[in-house]
Protein backbone atom coordinates (compact mmCIF):
# COMPACT_ATOMS: atom_id res chain seq x y z
CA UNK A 1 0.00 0.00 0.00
CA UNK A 2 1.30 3.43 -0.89
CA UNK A 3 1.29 6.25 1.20
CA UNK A 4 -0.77 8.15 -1.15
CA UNK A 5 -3.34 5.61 -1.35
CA UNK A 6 -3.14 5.67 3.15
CA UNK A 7 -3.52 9.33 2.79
CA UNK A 8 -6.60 9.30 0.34
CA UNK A 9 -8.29 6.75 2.91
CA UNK A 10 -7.04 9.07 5.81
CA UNK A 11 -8.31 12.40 5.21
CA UNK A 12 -11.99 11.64 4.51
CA UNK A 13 -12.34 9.82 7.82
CA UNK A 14 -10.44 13.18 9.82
CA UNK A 15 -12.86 15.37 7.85
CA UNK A 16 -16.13 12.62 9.15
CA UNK A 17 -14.45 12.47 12.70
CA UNK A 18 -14.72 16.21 13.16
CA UNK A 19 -18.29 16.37 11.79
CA UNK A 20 -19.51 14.11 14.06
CA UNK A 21 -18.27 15.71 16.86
CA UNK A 22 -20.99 17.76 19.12
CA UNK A 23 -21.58 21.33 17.42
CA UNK A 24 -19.36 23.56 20.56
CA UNK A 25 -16.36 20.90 19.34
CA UNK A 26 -16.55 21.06 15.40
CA UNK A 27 -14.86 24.36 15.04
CA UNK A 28 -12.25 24.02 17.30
CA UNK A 29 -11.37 20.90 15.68
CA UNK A 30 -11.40 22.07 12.01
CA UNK A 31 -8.41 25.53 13.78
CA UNK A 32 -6.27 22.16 15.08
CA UNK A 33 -3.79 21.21 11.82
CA UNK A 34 -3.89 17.76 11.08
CA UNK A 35 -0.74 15.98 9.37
CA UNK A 36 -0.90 12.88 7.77
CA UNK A 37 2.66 11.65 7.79
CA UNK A 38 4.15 8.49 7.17
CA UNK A 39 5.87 7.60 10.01
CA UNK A 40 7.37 9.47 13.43
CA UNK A 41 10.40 11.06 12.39
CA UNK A 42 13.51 9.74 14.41
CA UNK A 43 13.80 11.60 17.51
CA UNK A 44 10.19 10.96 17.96
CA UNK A 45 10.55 7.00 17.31
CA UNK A 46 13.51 7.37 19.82
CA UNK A 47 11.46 8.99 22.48
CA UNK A 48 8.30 7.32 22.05
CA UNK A 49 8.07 4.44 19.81
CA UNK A 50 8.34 3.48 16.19
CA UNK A 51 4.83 2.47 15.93
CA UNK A 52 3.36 5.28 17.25
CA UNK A 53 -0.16 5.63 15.62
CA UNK A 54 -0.89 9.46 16.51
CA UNK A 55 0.77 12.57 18.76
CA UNK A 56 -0.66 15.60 20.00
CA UNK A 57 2.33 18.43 19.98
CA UNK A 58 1.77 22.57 21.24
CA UNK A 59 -0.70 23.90 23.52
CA UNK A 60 -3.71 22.32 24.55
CA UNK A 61 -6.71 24.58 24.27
CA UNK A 62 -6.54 24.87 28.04
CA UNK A 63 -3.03 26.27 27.37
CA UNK A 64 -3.60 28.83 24.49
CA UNK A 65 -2.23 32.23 25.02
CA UNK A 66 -1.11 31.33 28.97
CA UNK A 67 2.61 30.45 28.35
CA UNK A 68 5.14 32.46 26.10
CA UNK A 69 6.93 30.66 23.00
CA UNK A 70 4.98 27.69 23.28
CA UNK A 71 4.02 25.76 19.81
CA UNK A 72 0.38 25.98 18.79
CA UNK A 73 -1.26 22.72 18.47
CA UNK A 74 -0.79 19.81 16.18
CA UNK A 75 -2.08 16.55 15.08
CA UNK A 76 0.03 14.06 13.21
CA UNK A 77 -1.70 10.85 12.34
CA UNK A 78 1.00 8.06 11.03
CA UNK A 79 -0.01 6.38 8.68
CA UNK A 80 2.42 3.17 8.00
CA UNK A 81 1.97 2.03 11.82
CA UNK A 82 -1.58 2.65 11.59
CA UNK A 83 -1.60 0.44 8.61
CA UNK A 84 0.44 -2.07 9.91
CA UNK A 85 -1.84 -2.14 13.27
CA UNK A 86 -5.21 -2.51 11.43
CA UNK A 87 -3.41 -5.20 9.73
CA UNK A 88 -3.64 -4.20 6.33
CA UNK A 89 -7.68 -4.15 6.52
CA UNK A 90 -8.51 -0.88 4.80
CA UNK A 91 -11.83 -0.45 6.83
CA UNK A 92 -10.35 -1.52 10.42
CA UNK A 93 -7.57 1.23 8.97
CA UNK A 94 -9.74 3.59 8.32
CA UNK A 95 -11.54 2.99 12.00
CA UNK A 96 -8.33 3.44 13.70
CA UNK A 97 -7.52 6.80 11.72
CA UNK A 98 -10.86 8.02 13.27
CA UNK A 99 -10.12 6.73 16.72
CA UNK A 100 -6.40 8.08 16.39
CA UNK A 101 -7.19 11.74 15.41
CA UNK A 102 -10.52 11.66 17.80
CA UNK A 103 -7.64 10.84 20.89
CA UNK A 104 -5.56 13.05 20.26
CA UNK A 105 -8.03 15.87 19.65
CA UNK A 106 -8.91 14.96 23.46
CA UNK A 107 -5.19 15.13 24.37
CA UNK A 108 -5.82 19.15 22.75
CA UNK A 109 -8.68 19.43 24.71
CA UNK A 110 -6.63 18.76 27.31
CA UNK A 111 -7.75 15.40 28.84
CA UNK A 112 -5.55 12.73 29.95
CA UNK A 113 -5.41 8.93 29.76
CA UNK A 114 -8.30 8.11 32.13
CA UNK A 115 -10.27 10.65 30.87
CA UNK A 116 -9.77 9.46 26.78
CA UNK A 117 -10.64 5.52 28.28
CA UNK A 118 -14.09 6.99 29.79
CA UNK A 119 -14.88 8.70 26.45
CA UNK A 120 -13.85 5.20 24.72
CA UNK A 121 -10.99 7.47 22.97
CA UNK A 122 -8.37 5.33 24.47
């Protein structure tokens, strides 16, 4: 599977993720940028895994405009490990894209492990 073919299956199910999300929500999530990359680059791998399926970098909403040279938010969403751990089902991929991006929104929001498990975002 090519990346470009990952990325066209990718962005439709961000795009439905953020629609479905309550009305107060939708906004905020379409001002968050969303990459779609292939995989963690290598200090990230390093730090955090190579098959890391999503990261939330920057400020949390929580956070905006309350610390000094912070980065603003960011969603990456990689796509080889996702791949790899739907196991190379294109709808169980696309399912996990929307779970992916839909946690780590929450991370922006600013909620933490337990809170992602009780919203079945874990």
């Amino acid at each position: 599977m090519t990346f470009a073919e990952l990325e066209r299956w990718a962005w439709p199910e961000v795009e439905e993720a953020q629609r479905n999300l309550p009305d107060d929500l939708v906004e905020l999530a379409r001002k968050v940028p969303v990459a779609l990359c292939a995989v963690p680059d290598d200090a990230t791998a390093r730090e955090l895994g190579d098959d890391l399926l999503g990261l939330f970098e920057g400020e949390s909403f929580a956070e905006e405009g309350a610390t000094t040279g912070s980065a603003p938010g960011r969603i990456s969403l990689f796509l080889e490990p996702l791949w790899e751990y739907s196991g190379h089902d294109p709808e169980q991929f696309r399912e996990e894209v929307r779970v992916t991006y839909l946690h780590e929104f929450g991370h922006y929001l600013g909620w933490d492990e337990d809170e992602l498990e009780a919203r079945d975002l874990f």
